[in-house]
Protein backbone atom coordinates (compact mmCIF):
# COMPACT_ATOMS: atom_id res chain seq x y z
CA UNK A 1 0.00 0.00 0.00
CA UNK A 2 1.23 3.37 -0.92
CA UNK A 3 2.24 5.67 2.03
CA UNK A 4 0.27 8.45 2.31
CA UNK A 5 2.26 11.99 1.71
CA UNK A 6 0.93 15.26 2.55
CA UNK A 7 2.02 19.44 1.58
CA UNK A 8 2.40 21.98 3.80
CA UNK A 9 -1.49 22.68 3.88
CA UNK A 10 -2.39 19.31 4.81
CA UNK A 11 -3.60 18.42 1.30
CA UNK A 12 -3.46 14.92 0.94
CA UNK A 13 -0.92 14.11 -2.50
CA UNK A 14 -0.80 11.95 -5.29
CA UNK A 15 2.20 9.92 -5.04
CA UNK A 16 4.35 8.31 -7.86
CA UNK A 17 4.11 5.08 -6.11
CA UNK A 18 0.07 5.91 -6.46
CA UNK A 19 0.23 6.32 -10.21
CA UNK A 20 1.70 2.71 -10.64
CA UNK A 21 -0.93 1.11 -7.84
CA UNK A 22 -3.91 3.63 -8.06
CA UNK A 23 -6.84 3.74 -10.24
CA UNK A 24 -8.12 7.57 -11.47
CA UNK A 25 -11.52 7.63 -11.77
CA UNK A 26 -12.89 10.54 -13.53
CA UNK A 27 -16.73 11.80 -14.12
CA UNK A 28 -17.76 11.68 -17.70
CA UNK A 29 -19.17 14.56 -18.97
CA UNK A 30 -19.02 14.07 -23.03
CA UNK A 31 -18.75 9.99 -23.99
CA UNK A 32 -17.26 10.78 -27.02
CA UNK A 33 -14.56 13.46 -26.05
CA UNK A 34 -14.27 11.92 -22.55
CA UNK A 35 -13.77 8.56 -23.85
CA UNK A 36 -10.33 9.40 -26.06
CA UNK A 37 -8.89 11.67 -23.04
CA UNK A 38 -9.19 8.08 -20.80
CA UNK A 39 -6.91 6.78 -23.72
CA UNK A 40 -4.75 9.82 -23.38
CA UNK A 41 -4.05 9.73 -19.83
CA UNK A 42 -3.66 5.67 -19.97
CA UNK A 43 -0.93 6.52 -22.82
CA UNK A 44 1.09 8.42 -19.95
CA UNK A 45 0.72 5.07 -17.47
CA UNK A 46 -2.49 6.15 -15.37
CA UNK A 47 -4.68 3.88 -14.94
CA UNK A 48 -8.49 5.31 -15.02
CA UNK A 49 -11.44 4.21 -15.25
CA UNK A 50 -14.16 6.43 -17.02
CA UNK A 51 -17.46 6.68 -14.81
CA UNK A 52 -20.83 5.89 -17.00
CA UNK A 53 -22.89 5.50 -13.81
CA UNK A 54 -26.83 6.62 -14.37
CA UNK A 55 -29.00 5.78 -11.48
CA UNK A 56 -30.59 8.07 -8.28
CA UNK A 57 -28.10 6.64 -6.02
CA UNK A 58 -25.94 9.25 -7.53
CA UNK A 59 -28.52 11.74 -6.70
CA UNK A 60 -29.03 10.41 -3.07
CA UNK A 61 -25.15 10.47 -2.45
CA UNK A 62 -24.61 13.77 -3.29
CA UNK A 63 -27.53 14.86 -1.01
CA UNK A 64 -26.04 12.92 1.45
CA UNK A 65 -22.49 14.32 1.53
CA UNK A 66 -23.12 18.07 -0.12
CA UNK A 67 -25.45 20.30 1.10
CA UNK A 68 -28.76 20.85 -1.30
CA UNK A 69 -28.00 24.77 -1.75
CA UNK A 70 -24.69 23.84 -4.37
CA UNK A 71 -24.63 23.88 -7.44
CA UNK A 72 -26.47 21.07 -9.11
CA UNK A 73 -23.84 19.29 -11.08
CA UNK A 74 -20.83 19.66 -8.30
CA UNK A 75 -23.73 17.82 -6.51
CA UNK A 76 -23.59 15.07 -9.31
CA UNK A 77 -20.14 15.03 -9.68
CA UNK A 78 -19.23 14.38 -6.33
CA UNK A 79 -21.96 12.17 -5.92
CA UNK A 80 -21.02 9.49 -8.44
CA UNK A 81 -17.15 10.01 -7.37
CA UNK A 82 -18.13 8.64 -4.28
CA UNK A 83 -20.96 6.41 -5.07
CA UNK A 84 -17.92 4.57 -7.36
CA UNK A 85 -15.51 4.47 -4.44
CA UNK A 86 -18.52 3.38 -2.19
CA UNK A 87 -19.97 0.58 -5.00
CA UNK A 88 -18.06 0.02 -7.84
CA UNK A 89 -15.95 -2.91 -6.56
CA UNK A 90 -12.48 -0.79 -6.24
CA UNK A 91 -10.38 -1.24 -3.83
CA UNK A 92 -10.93 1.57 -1.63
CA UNK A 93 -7.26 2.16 -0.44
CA UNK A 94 -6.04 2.25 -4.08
CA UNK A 95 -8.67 4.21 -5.91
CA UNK A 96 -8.13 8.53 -6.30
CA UNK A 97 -10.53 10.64 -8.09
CA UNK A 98 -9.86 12.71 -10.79
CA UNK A 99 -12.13 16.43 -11.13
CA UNK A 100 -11.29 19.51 -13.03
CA UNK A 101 -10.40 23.18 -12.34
CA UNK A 102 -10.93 26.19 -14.60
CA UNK A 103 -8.81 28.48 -12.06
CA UNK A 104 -12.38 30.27 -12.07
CA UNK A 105 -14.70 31.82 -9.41
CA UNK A 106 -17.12 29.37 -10.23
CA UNK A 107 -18.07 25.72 -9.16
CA UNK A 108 -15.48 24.60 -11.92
CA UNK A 109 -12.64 26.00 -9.65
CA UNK A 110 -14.24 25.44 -5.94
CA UNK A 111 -16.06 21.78 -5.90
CA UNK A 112 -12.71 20.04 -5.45
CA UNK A 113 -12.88 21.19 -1.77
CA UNK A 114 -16.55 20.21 -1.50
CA UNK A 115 -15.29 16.94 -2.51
CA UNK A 116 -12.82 16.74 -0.07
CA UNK A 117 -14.98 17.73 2.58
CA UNK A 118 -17.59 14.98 1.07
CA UNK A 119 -14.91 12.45 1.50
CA UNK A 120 -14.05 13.18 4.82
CA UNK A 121 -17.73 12.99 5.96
CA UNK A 122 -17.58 9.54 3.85
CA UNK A 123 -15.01 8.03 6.07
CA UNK A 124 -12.93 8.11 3.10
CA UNK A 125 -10.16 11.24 3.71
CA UNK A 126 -7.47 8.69 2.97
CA UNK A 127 -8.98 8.84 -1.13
CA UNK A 128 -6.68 11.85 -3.05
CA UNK A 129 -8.12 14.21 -4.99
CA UNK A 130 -6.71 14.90 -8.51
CA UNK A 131 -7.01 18.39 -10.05
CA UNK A 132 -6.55 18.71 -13.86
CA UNK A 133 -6.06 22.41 -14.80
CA UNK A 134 -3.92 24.49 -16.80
CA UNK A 135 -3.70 26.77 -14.05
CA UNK A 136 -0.42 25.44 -12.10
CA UNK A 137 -3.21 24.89 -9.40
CA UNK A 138 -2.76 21.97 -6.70
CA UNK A 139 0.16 19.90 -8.22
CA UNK A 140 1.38 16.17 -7.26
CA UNK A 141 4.90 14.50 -7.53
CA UNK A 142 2.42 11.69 -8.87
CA UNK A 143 -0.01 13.81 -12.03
CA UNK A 144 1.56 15.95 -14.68
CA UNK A 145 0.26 17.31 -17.70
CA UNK A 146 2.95 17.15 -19.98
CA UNK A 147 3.32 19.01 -23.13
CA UNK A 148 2.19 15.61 -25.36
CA UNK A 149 -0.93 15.08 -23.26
CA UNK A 150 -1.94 18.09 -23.56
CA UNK A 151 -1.89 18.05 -27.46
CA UNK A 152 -3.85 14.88 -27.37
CA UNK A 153 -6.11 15.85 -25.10
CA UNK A 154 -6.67 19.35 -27.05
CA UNK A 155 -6.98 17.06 -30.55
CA UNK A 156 -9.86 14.47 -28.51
CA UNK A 157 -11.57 17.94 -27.85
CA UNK A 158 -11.59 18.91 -31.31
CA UNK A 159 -12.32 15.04 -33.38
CA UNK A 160 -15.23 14.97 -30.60
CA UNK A 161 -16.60 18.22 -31.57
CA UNK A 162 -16.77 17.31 -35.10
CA UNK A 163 -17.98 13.56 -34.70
CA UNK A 164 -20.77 14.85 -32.42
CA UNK A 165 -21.49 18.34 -34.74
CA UNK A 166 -22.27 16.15 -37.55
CA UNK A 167 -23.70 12.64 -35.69
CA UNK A 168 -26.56 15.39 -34.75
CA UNK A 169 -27.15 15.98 -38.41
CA UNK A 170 -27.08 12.46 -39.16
CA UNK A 171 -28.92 10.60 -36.30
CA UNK A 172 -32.44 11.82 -36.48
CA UNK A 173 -32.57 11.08 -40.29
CA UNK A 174 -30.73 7.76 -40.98
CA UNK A 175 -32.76 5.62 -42.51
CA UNK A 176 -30.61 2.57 -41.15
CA UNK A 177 -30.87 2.78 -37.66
CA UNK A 178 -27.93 2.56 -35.24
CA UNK A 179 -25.62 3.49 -38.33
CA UNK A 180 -24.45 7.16 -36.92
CA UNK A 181 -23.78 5.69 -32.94
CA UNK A 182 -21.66 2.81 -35.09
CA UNK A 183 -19.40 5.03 -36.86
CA UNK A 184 -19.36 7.57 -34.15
CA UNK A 185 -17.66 4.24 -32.45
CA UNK A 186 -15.84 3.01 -35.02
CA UNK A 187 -13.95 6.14 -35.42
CA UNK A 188 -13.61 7.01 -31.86
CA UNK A 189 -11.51 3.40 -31.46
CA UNK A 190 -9.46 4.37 -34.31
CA UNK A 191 -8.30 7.56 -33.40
CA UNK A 192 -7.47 5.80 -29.79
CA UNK A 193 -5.34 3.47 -32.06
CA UNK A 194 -3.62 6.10 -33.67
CA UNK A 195 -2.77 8.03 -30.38
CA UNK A 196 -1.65 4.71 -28.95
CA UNK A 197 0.53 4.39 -32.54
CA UNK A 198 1.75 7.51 -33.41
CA UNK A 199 0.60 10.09 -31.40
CA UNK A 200 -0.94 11.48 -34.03
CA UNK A 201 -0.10 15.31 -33.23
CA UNK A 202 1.15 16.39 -36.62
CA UNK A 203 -1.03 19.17 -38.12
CA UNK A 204 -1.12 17.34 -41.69
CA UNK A 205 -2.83 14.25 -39.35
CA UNK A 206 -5.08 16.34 -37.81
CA UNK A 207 -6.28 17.25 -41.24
CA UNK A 208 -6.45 14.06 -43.01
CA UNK A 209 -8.04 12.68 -40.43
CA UNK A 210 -11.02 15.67 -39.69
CA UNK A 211 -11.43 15.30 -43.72
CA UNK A 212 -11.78 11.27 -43.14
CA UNK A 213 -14.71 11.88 -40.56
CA UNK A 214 -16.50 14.13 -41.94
CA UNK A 215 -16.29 11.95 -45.45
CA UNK A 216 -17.94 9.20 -43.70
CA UNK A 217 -20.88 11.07 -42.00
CA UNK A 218 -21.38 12.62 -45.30
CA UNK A 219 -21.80 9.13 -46.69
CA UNK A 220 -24.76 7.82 -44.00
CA UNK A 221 -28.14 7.49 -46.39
CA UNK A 222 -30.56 9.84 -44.40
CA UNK A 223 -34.57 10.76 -45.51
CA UNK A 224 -35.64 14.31 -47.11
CA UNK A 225 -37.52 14.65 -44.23
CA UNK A 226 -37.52 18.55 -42.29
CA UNK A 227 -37.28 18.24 -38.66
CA UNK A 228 -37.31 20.79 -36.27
CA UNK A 229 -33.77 21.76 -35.41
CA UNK A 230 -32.87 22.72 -31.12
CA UNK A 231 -30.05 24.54 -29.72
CA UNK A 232 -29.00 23.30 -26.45
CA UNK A 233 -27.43 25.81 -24.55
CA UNK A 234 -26.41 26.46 -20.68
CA UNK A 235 -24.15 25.65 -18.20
CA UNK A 236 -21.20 23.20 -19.63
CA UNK A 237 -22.12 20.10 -17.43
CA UNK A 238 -25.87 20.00 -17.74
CA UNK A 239 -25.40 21.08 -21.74
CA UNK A 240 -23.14 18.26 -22.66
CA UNK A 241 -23.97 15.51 -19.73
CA UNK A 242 -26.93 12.96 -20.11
CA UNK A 243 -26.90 12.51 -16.38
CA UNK A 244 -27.23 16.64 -16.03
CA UNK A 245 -29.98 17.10 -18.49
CA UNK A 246 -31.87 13.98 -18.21
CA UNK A 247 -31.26 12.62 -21.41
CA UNK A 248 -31.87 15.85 -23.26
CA UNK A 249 -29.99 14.74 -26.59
CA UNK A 250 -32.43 11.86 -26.88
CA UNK A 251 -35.25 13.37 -25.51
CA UNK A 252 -35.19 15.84 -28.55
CA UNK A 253 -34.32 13.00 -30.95
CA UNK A 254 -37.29 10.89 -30.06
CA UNK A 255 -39.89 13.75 -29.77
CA UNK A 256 -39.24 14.15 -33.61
CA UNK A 257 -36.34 16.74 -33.70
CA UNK A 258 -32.74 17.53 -34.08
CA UNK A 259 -30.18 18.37 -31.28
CA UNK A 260 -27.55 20.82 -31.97
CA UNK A 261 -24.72 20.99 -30.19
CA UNK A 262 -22.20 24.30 -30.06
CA UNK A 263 -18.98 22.27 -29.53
CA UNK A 264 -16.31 22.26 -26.09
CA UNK A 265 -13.63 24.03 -28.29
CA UNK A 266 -15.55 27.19 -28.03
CA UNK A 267 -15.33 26.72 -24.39
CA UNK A 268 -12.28 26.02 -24.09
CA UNK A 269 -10.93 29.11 -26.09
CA UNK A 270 -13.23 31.38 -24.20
CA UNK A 271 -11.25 30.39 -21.04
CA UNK A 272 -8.04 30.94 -22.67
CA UNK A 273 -9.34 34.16 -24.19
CA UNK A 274 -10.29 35.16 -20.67
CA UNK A 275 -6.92 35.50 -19.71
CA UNK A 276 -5.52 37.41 -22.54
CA UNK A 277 -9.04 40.10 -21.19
CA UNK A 278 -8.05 40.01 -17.46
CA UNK A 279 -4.77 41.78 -18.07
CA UNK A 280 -6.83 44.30 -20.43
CA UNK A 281 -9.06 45.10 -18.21
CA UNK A 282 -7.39 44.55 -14.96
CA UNK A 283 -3.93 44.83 -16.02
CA UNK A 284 -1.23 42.19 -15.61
CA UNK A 285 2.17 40.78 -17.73
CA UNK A 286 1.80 41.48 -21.34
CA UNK A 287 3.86 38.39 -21.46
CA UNK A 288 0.85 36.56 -20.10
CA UNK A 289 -0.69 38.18 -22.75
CA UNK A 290 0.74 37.47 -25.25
CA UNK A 291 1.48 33.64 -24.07
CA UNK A 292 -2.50 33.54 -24.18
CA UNK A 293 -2.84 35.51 -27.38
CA UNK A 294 -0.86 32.41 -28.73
CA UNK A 295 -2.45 29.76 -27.74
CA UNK A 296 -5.73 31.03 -28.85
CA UNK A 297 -4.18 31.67 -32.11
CA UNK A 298 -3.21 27.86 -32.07
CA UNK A 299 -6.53 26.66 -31.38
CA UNK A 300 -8.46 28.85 -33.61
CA UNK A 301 -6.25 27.36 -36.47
CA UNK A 302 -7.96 23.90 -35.29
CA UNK A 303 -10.89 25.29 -35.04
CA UNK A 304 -10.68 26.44 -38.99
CA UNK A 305 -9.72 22.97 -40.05
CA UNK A 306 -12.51 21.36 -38.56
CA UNK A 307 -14.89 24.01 -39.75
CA UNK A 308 -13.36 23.48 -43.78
CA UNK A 309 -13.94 19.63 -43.17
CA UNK A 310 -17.43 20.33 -42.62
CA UNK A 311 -18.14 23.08 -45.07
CA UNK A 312 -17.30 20.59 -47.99
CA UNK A 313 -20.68 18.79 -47.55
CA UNK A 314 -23.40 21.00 -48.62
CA UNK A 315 -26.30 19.31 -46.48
CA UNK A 316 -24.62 19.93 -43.27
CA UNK A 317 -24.92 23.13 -40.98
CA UNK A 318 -21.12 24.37 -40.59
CA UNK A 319 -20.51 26.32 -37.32
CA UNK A 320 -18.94 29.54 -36.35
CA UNK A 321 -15.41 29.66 -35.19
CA UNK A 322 -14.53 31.55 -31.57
CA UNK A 323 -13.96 35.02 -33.42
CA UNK A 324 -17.53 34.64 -34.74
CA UNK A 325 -18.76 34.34 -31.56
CA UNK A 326 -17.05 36.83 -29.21
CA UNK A 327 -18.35 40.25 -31.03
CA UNK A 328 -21.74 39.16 -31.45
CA UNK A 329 -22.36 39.91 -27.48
CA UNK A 330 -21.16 43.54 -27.53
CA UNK A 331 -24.43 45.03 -27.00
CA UNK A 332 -25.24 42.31 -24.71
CA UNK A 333 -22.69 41.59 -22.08
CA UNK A 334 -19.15 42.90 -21.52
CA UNK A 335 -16.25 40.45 -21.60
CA UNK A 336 -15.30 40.51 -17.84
CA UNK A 337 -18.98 38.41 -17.69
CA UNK A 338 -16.53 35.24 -17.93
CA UNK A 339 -17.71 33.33 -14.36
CA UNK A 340 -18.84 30.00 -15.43
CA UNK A 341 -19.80 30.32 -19.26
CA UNK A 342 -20.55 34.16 -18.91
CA UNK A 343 -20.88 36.28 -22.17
CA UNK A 344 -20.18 32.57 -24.54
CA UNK A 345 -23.45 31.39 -23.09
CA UNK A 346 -25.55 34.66 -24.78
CA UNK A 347 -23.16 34.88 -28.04
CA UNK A 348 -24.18 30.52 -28.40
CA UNK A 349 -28.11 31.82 -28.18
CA UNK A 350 -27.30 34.53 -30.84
CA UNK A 351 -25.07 32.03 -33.57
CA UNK A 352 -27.76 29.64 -33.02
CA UNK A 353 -30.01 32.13 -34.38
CA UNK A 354 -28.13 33.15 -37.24
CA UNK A 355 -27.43 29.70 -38.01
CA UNK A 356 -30.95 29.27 -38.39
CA UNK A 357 -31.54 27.47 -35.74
CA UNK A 358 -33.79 29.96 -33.49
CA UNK A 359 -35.51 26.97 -30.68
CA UNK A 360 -33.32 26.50 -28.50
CA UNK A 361 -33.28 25.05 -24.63
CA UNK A 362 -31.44 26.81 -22.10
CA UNK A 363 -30.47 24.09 -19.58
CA UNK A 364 -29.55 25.51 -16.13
CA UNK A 365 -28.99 24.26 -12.75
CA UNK A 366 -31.28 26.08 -10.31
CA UNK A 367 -29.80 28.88 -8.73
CA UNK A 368 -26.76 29.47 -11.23
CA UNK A 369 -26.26 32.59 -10.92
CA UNK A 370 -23.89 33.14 -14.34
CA UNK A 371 -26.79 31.36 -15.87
CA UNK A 372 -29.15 33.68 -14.72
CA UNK A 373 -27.34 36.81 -15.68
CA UNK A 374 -26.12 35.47 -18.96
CA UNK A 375 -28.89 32.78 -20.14
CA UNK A 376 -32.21 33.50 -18.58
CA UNK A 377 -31.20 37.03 -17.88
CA UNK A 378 -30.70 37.70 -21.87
CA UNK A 379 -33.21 35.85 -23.12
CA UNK A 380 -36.01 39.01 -22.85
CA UNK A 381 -33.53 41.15 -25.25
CA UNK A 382 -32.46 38.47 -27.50
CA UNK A 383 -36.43 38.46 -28.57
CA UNK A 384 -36.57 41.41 -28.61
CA UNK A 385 -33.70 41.65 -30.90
CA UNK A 386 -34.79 38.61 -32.81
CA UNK A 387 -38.50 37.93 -32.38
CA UNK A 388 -38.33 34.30 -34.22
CA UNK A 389 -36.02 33.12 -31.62
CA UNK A 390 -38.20 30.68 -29.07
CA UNK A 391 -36.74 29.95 -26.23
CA UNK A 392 -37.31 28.01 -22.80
CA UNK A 393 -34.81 27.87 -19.98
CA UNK A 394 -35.46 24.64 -17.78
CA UNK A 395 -33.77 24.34 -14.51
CA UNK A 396 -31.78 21.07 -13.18
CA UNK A 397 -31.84 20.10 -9.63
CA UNK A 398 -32.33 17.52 -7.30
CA UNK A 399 -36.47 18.64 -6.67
CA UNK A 400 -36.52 18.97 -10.46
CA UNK A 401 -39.26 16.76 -11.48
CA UNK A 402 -38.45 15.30 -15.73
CA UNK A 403 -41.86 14.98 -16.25
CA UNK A 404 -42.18 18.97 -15.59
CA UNK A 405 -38.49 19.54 -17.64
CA UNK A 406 -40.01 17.47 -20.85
CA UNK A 407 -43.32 19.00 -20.86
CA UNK A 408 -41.53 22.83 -20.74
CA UNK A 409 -39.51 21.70 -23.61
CA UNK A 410 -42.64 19.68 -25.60
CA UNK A 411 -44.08 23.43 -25.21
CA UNK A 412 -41.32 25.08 -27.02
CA UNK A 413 -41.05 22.59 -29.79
CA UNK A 414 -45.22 22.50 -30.15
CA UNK A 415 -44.71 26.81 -30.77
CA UNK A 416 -41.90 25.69 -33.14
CA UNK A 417 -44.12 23.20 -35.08
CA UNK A 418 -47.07 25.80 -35.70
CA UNK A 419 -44.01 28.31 -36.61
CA UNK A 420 -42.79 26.20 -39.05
CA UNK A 421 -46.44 25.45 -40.26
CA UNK A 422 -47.84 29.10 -40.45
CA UNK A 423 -44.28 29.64 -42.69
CA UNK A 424 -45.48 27.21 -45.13
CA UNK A 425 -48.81 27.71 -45.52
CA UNK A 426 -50.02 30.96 -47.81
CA UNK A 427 -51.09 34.11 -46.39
CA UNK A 428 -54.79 33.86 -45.99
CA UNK A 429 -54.87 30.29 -45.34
């Protein structure tokens, strides 16, 4: 058994010995996405397991360990970290948990010490807490993110963003069920290969492949038929996680309409973009800066070569890049709203409109409060800006009844259906 090691703060550390004996588990947020970054960090000799748990134990634990004011999807997170440790047949003296931080105000940054606390309340304080950040924040003689993983990691983000940007398009219409969720798996397991292979990190690779993907999608047979497209919007756990939004994805898919998706990259840029603001607007190095200015300049140039991949198929929607995005909020929000998704979460409302796509479900967890300044709060102008754009924010908490959730959204897509009807029909009719 690894000995336990502690810093000066008392913060229990992940050991080397730990990363040869321990198993990482880490919450999944995004399958597809989620799934290559397990590959990644098994490439640099961690072993984790991805959790897929879906059940109201989750729920209850979190209840159990967090208090019911947080934030709705630390709640879940934590929950199903410990729910694993609790029930998933590990070896609870050789088992650490894996959770993010943005270096934020927000939940993103502060849950890890909710989960400590959770753990200690558990019985389980000897369990260390991972923190994956590019923030410097909490480090380990056991957990780096080297310069390789990173890139990997940063390419999973991207191939995930395109697999899932044009499975969306694909999914409701195929008219050989299963097809889409079979080559959304097929290519998944061979871009693992090729990270296990190669690495894969070359720019000309990251081409050839997003050309590859987007080929194939292109080829799935799908009907003629018009269905009525959904932006899905709102806080980054509950938007992307079927555990968050009950299902949303499929919820939309099975009521007759078509889920789309703005991607993680955008996210991800809009932190590092942060960054680059903070020193404009609150001063700071200009080599941080310019460090920043850099690495959004790399990731945009990612962005672009997914976004060509995609354009070269007429049928499909192509989306926006980052520098799309950030000036369509500048008589909405100012750029220092950047706690939690801030001014990206009005700009993804607005490209959704333009895009055509003006229904759109603002998922929230109760009592956000970026949400409510940036989603909810907007949504009065944004119609009044645009008065085709129908929108419904539904909240996401533990008292949150689905039944109540679907029948909100059913509403929205039944004023969407006699939209779409009153455009066809003649005036006079």
């Amino acid at each position: 058994m690894a000995e336990l090691m502690y810093d000066k703060t008392g913060r229990l550390l992940f050991t080397k010995q730990m990363k040869e004996e321990y198993t990482l588990l880490m919450p999944q947020m995004l399958p597809i996405h989620f799934g290559m970054m397990q590959k990644c960090f098994e490439l640099e000799g961690y072993h984790v397991d991805m959790l897929t748990s879906h059940h109201q134990g989750i729920i209850d634990t979190g209840l159990k360990y967090v208090h019911n004011d947080t934030c709705y999807p630390a709640l879940l997170v934590i929950g199903q970290l410990i729910d694993a440790v609790e029930h998933g047949g590990y070896d609870k003296h050789k088992v650490a948990l894996m959770i993010t931080q943005t270096g934020g105000g927000c939940r993103a940054s502060n849950y890890i010490h909710l989960l400590r606390k959770a753990l200690i309340k558990a019985g389980l304080d000897y369990v260390p807490v991972v923190s994956l950040n590019l923030s410097g924040l909490e480090p380990n003689p056991g957990f780096q993110l080297s310069v390789k993983l990173a890139l990997r990691m940063i390419r999973a983000v991207f191939y995930g963003d395109l697999m899932t940007w044009m499975g969306n398009q694909c999914k409701p219409y195929e008219l050989h069920p299963g097809e889409t969720d079979a080559l959304t798996e097929q290519w998944k397991n061979r871009l693992i290969d090729e990270f296990d292979r190669s690495g894969g990190l070359g720019r000309k690779t990251f081409r050839r492949n997003l050309a590859a993907i987007a080929a194939d999608y292109a080829a799935i047979e799908v009907s003629g038929e018009k269905k009525i497209p959904v932006g899905i919007v709102g806080e980054i756990y509950v938007k992307f996680s079927s555990l968050g939004n009950n299902g949303l994805e499929q919820f939309l898919i099975d009521e007759g309409a078509e889920p789309v998706v703005p991607g993680l990259a955008d996210f991800v840029i809009f932190k590092v973009d942060n960054r680059s603001v903070d020193v404009d607007l609150y001063g700071g190095k200009l080599l941080k800066k310019w460090a920043m200015n850099l690495a959004e300049k790399y990731a945009h140039g990612l962005q672009m070569d997914l976004i060509e991949a995609v354009s070269r198929y007429p049928r499909f929607r192509v989306m926006e890049p980052f520098t799309h995005l950030k000036p369509l909020v500048k008589d909405y929000l100012g750029y220092g709203n950047k706690m939690g998704e801030g001014w990206l979460l009005t700009a993804e409302m607005l490209d959704l409109i333009e895009l055509g796509v003006p229904n759109i479900v603002c998922t929230q967890p109760f009592g956000c409060l970026p949400n409510h300044v940036a989603g909810k709060g907007m949504i009065g102008k944004i119609k009044q800006e645009h008065p085709e754009s129908n929108i419904v924010a539904v909240d996401y908490d533990p008292s949150a009844t689905k039944i109540n959730q679907e029948n909100r959204i059913k509403l929205m897509l039944a004023n969407a259906a006699l939209h779409q009807k009153e455009q066809k029909e003649p005036a006079g009719v």
